[in-house]
C-alpha atoms as a PDB file:
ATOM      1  CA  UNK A   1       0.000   0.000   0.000  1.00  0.00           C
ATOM      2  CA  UNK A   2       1.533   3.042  -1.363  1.00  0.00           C
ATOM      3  CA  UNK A   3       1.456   6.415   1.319  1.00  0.00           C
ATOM      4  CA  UNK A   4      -1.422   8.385  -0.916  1.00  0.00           C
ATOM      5  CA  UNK A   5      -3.375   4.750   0.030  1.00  0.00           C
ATOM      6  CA  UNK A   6      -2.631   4.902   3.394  1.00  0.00           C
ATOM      7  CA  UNK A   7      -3.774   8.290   3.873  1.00  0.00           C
ATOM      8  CA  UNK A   8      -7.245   7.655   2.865  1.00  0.00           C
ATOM      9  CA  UNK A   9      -7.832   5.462   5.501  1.00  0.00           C
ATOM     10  CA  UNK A  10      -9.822   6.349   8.402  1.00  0.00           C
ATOM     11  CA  UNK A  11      -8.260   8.477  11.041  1.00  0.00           C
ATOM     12  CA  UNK A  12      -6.759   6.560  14.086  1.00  0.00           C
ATOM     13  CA  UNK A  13      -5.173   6.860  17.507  1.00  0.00           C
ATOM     14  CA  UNK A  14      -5.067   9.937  19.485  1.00  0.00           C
ATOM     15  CA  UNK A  15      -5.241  12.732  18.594  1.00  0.00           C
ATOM     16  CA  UNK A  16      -7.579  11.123  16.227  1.00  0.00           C
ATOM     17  CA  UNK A  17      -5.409  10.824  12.693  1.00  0.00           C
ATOM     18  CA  UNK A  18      -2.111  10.546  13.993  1.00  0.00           C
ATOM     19  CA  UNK A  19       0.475   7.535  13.407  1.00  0.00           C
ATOM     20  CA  UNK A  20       4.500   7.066  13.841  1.00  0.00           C
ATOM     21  CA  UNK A  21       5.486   9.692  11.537  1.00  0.00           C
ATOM     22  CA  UNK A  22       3.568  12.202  12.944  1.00  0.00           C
ATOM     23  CA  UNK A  23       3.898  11.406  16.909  1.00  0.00           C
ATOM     24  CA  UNK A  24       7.812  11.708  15.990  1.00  0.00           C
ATOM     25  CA  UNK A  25       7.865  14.981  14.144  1.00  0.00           C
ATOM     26  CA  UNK A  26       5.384  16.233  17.148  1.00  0.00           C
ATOM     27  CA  UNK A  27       7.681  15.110  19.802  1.00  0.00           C
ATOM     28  CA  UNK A  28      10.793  16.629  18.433  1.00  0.00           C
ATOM     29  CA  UNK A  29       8.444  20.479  17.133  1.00  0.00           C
ATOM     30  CA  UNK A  30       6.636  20.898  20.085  1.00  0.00           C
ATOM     31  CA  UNK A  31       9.119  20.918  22.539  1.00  0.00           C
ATOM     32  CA  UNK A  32      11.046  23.351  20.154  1.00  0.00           C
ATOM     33  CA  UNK A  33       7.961  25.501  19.689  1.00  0.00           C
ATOM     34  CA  UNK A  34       6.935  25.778  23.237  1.00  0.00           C
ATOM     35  CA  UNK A  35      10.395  26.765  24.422  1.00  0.00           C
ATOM     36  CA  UNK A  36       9.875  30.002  21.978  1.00  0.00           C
ATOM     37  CA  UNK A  37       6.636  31.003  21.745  1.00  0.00           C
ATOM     38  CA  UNK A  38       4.072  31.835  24.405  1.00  0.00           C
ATOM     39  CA  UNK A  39       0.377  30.779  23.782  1.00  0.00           C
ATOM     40  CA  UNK A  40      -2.594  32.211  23.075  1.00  0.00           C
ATOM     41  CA  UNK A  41      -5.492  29.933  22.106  1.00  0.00           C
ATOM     42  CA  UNK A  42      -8.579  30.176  22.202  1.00  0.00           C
ATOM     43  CA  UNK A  43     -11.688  28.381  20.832  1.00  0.00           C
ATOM     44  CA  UNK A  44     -10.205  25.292  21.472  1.00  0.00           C
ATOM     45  CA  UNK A  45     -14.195  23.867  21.826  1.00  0.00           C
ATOM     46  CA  UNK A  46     -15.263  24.854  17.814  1.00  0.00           C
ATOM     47  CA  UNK A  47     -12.934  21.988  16.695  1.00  0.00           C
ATOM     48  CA  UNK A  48     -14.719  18.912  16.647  1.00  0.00           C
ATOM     49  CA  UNK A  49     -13.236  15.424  18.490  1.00  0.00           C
ATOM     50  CA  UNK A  50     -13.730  13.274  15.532  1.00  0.00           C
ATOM     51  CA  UNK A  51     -15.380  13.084  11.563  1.00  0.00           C
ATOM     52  CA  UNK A  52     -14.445  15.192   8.755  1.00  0.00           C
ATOM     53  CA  UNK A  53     -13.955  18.708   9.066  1.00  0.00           C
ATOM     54  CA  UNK A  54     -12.209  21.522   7.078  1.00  0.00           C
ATOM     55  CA  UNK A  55     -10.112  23.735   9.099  1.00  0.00           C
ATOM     56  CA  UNK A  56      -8.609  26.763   7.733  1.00  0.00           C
ATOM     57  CA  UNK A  57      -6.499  29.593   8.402  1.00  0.00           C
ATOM     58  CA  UNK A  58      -4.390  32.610   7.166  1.00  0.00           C
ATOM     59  CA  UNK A  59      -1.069  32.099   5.987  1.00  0.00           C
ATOM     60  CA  UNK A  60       1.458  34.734   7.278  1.00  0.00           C
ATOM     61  CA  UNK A  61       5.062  32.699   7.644  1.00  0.00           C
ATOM     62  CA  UNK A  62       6.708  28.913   7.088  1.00  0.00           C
ATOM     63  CA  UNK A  63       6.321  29.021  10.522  1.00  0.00           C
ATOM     64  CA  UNK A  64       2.790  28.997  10.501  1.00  0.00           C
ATOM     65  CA  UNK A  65       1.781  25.566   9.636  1.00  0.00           C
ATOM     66  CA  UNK A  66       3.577  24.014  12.436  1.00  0.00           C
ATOM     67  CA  UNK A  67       1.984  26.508  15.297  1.00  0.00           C
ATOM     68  CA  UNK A  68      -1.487  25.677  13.398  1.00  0.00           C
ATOM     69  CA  UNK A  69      -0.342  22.234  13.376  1.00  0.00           C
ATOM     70  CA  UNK A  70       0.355  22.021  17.086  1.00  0.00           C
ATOM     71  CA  UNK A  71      -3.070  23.904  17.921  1.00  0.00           C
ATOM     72  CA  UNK A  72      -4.956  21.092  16.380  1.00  0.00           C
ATOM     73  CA  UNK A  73      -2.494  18.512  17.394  1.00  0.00           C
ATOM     74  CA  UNK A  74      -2.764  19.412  21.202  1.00  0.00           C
ATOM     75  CA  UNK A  75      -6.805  19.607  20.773  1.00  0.00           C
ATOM     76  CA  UNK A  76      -7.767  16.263  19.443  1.00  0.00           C
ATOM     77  CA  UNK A  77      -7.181  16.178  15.700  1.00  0.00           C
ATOM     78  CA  UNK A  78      -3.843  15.416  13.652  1.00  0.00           C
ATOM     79  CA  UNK A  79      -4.431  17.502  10.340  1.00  0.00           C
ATOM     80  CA  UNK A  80      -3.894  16.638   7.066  1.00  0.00           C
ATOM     81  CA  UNK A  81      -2.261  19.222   4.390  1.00  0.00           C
ATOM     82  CA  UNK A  82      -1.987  19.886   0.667  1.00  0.00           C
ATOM     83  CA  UNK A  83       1.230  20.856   0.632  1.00  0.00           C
ATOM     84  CA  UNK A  84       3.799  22.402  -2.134  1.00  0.00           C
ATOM     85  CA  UNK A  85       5.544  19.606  -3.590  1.00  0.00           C
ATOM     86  CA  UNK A  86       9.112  21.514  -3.418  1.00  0.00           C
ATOM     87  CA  UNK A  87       8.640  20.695   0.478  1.00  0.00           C
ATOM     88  CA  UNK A  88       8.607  17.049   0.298  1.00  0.00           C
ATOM     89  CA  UNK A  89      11.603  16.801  -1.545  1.00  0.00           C
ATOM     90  CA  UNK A  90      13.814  17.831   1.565  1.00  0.00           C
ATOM     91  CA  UNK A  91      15.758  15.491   2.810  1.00  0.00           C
ATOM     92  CA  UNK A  92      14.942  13.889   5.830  1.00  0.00           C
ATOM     93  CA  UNK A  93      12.239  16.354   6.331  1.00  0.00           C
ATOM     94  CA  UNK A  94      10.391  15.261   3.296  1.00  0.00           C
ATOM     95  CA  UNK A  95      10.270  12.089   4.156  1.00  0.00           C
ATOM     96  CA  UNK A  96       8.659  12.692   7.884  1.00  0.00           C
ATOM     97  CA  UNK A  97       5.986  14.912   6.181  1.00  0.00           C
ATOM     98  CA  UNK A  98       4.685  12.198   3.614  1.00  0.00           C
ATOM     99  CA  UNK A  99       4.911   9.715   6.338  1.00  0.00           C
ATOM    100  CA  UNK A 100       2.576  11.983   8.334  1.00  0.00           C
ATOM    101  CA  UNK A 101      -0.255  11.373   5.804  1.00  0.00           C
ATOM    102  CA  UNK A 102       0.321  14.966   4.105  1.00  0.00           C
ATOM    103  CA  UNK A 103       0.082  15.013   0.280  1.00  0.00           C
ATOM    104  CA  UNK A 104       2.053  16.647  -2.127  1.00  0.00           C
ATOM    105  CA  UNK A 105       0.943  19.362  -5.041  1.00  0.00           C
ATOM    106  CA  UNK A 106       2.976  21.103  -8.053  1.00  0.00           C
ATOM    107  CA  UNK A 107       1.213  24.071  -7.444  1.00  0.00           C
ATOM    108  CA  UNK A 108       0.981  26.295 -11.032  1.00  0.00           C
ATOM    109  CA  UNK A 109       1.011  23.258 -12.894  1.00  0.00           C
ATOM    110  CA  UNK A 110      -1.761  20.924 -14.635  1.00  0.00           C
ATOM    111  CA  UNK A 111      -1.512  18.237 -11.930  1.00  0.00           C
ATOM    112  CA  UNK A 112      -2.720  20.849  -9.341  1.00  0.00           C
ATOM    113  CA  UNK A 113      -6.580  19.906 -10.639  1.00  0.00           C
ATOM    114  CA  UNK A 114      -5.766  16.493  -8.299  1.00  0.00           C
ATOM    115  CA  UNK A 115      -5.323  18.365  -5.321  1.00  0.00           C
ATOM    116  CA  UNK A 116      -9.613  19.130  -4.806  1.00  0.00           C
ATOM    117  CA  UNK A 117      -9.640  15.073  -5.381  1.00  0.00           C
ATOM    118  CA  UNK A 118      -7.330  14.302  -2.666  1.00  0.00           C
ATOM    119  CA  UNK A 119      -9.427  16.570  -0.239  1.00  0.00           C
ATOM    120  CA  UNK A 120     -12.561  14.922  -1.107  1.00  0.00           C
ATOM    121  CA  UNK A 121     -10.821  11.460  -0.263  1.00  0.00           C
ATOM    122  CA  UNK A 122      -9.548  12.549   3.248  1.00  0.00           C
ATOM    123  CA  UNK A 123     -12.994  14.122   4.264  1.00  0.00           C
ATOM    124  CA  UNK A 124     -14.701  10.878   2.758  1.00  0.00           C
ATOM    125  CA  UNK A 125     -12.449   8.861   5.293  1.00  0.00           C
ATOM    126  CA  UNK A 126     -13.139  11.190   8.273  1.00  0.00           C
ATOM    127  CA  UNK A 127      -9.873  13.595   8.584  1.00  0.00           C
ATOM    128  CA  UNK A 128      -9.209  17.185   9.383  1.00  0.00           C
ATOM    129  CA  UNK A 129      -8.181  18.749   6.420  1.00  0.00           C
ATOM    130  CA  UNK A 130      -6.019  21.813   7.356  1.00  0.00           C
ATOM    131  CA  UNK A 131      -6.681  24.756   4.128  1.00  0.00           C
ATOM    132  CA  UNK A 132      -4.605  27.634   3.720  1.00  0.00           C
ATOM    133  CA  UNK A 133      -7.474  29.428   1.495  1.00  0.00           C
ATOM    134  CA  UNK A 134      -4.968  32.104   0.125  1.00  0.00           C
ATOM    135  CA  UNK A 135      -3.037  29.507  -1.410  1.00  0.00           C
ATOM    136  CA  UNK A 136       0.566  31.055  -0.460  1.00  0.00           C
ATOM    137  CA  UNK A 137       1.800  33.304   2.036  1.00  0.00           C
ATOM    138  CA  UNK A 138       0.439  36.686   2.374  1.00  0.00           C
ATOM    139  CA  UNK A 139       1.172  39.597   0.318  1.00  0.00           C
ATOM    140  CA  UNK A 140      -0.327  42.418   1.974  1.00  0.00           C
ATOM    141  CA  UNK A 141       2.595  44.039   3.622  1.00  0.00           C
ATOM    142  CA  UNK A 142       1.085  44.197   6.954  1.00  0.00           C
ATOM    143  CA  UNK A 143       0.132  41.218   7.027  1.00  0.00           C
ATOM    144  CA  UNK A 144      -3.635  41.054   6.203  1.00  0.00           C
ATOM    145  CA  UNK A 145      -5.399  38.219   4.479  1.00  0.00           C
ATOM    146  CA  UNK A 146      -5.351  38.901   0.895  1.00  0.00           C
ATOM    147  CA  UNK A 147      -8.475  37.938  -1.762  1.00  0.00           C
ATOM    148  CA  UNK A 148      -8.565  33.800  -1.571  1.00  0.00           C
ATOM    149  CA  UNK A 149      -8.281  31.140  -4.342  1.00  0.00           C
ATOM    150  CA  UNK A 150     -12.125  29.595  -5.178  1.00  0.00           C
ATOM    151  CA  UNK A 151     -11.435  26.282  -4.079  1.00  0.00           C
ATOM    152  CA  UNK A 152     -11.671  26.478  -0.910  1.00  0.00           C
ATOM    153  CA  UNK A 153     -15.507  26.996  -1.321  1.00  0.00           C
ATOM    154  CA  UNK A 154     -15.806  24.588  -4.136  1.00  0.00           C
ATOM    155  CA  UNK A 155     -14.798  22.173  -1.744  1.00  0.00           C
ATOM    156  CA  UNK A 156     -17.164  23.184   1.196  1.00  0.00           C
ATOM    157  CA  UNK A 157     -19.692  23.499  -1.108  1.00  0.00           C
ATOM    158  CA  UNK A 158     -19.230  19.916  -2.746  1.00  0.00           C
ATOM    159  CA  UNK A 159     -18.846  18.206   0.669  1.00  0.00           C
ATOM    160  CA  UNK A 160     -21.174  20.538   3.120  1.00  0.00           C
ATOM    161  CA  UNK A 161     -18.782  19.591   6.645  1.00  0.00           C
ATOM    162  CA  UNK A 162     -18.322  22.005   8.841  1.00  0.00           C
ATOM    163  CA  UNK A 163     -15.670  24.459   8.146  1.00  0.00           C
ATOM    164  CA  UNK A 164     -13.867  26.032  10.935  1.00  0.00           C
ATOM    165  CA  UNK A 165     -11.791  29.523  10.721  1.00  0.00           C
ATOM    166  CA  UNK A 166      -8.669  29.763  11.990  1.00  0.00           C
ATOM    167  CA  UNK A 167      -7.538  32.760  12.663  1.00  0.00           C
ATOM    168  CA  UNK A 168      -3.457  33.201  13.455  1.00  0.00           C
ATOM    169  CA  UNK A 169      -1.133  35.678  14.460  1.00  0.00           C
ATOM    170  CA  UNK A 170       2.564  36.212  15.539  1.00  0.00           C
ATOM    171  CA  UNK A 171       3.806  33.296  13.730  1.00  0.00           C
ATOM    172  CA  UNK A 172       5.826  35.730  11.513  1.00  0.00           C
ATOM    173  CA  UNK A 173       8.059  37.199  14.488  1.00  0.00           C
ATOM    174  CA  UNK A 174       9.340  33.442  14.823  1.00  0.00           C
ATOM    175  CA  UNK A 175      10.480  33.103  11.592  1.00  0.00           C
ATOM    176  CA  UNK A 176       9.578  36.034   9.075  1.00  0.00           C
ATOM    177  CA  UNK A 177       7.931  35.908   6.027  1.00  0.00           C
ATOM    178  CA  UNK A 178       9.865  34.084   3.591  1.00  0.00           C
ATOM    179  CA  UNK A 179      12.856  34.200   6.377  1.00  0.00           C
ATOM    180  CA  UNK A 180      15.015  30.990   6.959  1.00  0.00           C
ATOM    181  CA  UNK A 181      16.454  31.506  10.670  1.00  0.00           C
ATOM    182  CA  UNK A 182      13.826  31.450  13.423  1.00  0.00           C
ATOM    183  CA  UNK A 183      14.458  33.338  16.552  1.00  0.00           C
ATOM    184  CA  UNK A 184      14.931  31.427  18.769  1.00  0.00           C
ATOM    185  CA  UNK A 185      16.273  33.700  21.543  1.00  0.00           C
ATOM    186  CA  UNK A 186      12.846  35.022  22.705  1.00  0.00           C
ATOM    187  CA  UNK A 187       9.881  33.600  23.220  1.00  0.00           C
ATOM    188  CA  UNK A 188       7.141  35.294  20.931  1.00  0.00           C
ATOM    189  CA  UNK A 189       3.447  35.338  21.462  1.00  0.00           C
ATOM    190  CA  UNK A 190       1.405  33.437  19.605  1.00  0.00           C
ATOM    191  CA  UNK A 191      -2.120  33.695  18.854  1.00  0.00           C
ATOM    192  CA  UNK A 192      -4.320  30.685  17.186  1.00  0.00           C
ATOM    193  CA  UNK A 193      -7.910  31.523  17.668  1.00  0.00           C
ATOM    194  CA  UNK A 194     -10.617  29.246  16.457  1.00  0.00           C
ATOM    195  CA  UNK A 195     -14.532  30.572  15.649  1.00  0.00           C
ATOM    196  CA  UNK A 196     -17.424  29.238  15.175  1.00  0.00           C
ATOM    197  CA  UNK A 197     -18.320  26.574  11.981  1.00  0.00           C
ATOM    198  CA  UNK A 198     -19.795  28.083   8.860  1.00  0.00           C
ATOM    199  CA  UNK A 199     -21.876  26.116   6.453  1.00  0.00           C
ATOM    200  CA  UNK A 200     -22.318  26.290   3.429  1.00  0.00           C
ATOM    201  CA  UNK A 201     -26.204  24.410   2.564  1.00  0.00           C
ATOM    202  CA  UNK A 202     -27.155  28.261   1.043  1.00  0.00           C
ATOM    203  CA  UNK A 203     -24.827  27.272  -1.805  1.00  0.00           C
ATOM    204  CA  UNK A 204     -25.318  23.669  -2.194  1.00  0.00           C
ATOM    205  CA  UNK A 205     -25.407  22.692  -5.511  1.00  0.00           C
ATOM    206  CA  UNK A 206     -23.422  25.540  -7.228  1.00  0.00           C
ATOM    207  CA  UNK A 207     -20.269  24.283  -7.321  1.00  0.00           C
ATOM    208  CA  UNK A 208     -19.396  24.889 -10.725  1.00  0.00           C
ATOM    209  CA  UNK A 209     -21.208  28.523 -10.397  1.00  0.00           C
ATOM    210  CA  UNK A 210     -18.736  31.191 -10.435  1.00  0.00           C
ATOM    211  CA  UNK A 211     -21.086  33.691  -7.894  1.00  0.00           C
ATOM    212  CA  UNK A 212     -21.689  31.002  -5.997  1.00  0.00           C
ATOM    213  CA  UNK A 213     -17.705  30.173  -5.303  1.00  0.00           C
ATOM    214  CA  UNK A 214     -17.028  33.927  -5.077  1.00  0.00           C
ATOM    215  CA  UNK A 215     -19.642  34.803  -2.287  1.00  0.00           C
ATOM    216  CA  UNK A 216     -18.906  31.633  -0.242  1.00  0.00           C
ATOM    217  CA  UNK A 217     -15.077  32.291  -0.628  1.00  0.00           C
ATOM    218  CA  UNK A 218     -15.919  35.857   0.517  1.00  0.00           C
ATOM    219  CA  UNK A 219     -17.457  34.347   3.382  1.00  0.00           C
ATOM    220  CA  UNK A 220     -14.930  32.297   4.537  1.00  0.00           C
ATOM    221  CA  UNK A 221     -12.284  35.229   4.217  1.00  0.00           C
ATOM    222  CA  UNK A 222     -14.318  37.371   6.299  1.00  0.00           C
ATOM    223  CA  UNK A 223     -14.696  35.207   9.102  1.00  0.00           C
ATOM    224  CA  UNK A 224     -11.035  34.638   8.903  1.00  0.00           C
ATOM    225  CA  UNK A 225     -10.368  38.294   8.974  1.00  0.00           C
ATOM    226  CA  UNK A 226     -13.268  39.144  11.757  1.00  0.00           C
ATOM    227  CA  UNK A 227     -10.759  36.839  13.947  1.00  0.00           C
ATOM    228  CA  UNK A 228      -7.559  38.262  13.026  1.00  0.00           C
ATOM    229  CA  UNK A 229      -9.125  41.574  13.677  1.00  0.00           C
ATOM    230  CA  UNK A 230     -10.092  40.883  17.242  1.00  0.00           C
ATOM    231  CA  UNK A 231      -6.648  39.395  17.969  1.00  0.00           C
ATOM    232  CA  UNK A 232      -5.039  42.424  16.708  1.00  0.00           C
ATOM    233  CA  UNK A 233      -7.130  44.832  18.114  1.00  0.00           C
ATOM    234  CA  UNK A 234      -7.317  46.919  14.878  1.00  0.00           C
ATOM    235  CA  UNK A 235      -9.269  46.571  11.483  1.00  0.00           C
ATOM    236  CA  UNK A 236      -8.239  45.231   8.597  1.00  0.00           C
ATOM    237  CA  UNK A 237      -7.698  47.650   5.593  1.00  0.00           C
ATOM    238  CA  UNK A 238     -11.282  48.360   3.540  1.00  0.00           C
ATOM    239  CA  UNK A 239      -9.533  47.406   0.492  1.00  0.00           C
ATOM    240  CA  UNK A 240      -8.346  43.865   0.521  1.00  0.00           C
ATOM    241  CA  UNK A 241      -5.156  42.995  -1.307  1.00  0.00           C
ATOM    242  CA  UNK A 242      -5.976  41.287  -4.487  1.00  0.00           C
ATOM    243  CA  UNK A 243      -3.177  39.069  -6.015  1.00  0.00           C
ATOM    244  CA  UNK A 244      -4.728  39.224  -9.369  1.00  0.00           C
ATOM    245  CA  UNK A 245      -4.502  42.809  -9.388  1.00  0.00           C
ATOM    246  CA  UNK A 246      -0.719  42.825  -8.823  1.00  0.00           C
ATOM    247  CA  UNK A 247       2.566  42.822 -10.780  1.00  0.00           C
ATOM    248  CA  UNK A 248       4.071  40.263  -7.669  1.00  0.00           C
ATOM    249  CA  UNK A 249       4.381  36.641  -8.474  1.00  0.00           C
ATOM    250  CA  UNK A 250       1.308  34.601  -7.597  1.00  0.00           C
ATOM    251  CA  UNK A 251       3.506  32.103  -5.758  1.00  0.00           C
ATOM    252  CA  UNK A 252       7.061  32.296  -4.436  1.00  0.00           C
ATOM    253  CA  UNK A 253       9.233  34.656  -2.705  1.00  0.00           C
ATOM    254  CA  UNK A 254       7.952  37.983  -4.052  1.00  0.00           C
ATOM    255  CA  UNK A 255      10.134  39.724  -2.529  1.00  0.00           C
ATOM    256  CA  UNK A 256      13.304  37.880  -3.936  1.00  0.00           C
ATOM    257  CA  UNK A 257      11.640  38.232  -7.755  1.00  0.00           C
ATOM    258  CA  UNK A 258      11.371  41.854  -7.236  1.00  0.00           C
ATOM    259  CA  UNK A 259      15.310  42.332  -6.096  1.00  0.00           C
ATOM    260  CA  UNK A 260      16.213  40.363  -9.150  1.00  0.00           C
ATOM    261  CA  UNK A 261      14.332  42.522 -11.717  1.00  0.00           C
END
């Protein structure tokens, strides 16, 4: 049984999805990340204890998937990702990820069309399925969640679970954006706060409507940024970064691509 096999099995152990790989990479991170970060979560109760459920959040460093990671982690549920491919072809690293259960995706290319296929198998089998709906990190420059990629509510929409917001902060004063070195000499706060699930039965049906995917994708962003809001203490910006209206790569370190023009 090849690893894409064994992921769409039903989730076991506890938390509920986890196995070998992923108790190992969670005993050697967690340690790491609660030595440097301080923690604010809250919510905890909105993530449900066991059957399939769509959790996502805003992306803001390459830090942030293993404090969202450890949120769900230490409240019941080992997630499951759609991750870049580039990732899995670490050494060592790579290796620990797949083993986890997380799946791979060339991002940009034709074979991306899989990755709604693979997210329809893990919910079908009863896993959380982590979404970043954004798609890469961030590129408002303060940080703000930026105008989302439709498939995020093409998937709600096709399997109606319960989809939870995430909303994150901090993760970007471990390790900033598209930075390599984390800091490890202080210990940051941390913020991971977790609302209430939307639904999406309003929509049902309209998966292949493009008004349809656009409002519920707008819905999903909103809650996101509601959060975010209250764990700033500020509001977001009225005009919401929009990636398709933008000169900056849609994927990759922007910032890099702009020195080298």
């Amino acid at each position: 049984m090849n690893q894409m096999e064994m992921s769409y099995q039903p989730p076991a152990g506890r938390p509920l999805g986890t196995n070998g790989y992923f108790k190992f990479g969670a005993g050697v991170l967690i340690p790491i990340l609660s030595a440097i970060t301080k923690r604010d979560w809250r919510g905890m109760e909105n993530i449900p204890q066991s059957g399939p459920v769509i959790v996502v959040s805003n992306h803001i460093s390459y830090a942030d998937p293993l404090v969202f990671s450890q949120f769900l982690y230490q409240n019941g549920r080992a997630p499951r990702f759609l991750g870049k491919a580039s990732v899995f072809r670490i050494p060592i690293i790579g290796k620990i990820i797949a083993g986890s259960g997380q799946i791979p995706v060339e991002r940009e290319s034709e074979n991306a069309r899989f990755a709604l296929q693979h997210a329809i198998a893990f919910l079908r089998a009863g896993h959380c399925l982590g979404v970043y709906p954004e798609g890469t990190l961030t590129r408002d420059e303060n940080f703000w969640p930026m105008r989302a990629k439709t498939g995020i509510a093409r998937l709600a929409i096709i399997t109606q679970v319960p989809v939870i917001p995430c909303a994150q902060y901090g993760a970007q004063e471990v390790l900033p954006r598209y930075g390599k070195l984390p800091r490890f000499w202080r210990r940051t706060k941390v913020s991971v706060w977790a609302g209430k699930p939307l639904e999406f039965s309003r929509w049902k049906g309209k998966e292949e409507d493009p008004q349809a995917l656009k409002e519920a994708t707008e819905y999903v962003m909103s809650a996101l940024t509601r959060l975010l809001e209250q764990i700033r203490g500020e509001s977001a910006p009225a005009e919401i970064f929009d990636p398709h209206n933008s000169e900056l790569p849609r994927t990759g370190n922007y910032k890099k691509a702009k020195r080298d023009k």
